[in-house]
Protein backbone atom coordinates (compact mmCIF):
# COMPACT_ATOMS: atom_id res chain seq x y z
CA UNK A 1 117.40 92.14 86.74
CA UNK A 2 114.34 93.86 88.15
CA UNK A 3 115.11 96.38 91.10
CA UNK A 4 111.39 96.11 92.61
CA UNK A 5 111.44 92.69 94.47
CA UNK A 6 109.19 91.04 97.24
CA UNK A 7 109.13 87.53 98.93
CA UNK A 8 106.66 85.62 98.44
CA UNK A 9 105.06 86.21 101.78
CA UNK A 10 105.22 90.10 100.58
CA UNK A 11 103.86 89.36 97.70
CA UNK A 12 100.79 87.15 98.98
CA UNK A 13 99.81 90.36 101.51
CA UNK A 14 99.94 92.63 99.01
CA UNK A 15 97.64 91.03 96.66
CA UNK A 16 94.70 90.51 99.24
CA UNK A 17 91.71 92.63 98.37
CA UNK A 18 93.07 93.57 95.01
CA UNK A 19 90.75 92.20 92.11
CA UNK A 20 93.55 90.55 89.78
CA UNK A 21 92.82 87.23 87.14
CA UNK A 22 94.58 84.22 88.17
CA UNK A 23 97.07 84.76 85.05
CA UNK A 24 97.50 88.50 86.03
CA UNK A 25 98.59 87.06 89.57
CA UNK A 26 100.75 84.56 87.76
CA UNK A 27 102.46 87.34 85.10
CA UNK A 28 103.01 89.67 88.57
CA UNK A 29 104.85 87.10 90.76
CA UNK A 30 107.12 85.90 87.90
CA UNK A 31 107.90 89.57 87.74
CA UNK A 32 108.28 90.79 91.57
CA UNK A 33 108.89 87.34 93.44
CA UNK A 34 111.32 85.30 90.43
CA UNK A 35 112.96 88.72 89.03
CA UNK A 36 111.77 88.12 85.23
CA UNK A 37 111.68 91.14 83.02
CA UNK A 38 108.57 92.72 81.90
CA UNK A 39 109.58 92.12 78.38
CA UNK A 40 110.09 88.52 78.76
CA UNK A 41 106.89 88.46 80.88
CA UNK A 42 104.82 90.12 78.08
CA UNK A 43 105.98 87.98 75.22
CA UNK A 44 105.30 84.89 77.32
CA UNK A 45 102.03 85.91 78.05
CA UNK A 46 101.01 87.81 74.44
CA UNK A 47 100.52 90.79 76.17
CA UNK A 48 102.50 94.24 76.14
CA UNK A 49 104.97 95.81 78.24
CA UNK A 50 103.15 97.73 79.28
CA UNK A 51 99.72 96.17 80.55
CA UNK A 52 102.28 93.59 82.62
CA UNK A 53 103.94 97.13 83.90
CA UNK A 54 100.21 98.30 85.26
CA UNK A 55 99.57 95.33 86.99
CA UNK A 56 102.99 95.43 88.19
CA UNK A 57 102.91 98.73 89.76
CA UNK A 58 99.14 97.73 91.37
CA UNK A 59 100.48 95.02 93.43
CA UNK A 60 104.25 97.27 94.21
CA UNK A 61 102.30 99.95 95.76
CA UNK A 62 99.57 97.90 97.74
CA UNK A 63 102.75 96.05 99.26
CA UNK A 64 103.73 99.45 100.20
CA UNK A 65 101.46 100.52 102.78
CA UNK A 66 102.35 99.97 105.66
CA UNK A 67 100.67 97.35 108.26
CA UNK A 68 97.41 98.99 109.92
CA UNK A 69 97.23 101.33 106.53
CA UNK A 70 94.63 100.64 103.74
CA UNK A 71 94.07 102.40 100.66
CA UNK A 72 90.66 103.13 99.65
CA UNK A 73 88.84 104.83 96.91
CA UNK A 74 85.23 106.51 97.75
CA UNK A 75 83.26 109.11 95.74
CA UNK A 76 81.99 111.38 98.56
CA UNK A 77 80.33 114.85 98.70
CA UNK A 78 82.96 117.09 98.80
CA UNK A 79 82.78 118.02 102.80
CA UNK A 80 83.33 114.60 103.30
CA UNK A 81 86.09 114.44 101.19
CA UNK A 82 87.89 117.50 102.86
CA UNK A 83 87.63 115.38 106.09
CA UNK A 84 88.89 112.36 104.19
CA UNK A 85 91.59 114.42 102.47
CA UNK A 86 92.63 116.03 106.09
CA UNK A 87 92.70 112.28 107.48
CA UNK A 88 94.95 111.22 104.95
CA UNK A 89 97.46 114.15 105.86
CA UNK A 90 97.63 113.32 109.06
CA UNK A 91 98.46 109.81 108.24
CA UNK A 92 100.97 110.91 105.90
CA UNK A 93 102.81 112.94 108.74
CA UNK A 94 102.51 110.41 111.01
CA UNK A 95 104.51 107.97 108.46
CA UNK A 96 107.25 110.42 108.05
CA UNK A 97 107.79 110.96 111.86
């Protein structure tokens, strides 16, 4: 049985704002929400282990932030991303208080 599992309702948060195909969303929820394996997953789909374990792991840690987080990605000049960087520490220790 797969250890990482989320309810459906976990599962439907996490995938907003990720870009995923409609079978990509379908290969992820049999995995996270109905406990397939990845193997069985893959074969069923034609795919590899391990392009269902990418998309797996995309939608595991976007259901891991916590509510009033986002993730984002930016390409910034690089005193902008110090400040960015420095926010993201203090998020981080806020987190683990």
């Amino acid at each position: 049985m797969n250890a990482k599992r989320l309810s459906e309702e976990e599962f439907l948060r996490a995938i907003v704002g990720l870009s995923l195909a409609p079978k990509t969303v379908e290969m992820v929820r049999a995995v996270l929400v109905d406990g397939k394996k990845q193997s069985e997953v893959a074969t069923a789909h034609g795919l590899t282990k391990g392009a269902v374990s990418q998309a797996v792991t995309k939608v595991w840690d976007a259901s891991q932030i916590p509510p009033g987080f986002e993730r984002v990605e930016a390409v910034l000049p690089a005193v902008q991303a110090f400040q960015v960087k420095q926010w993201a520490k203090a998020a981080e220790r806020k987190l683990n208080q």
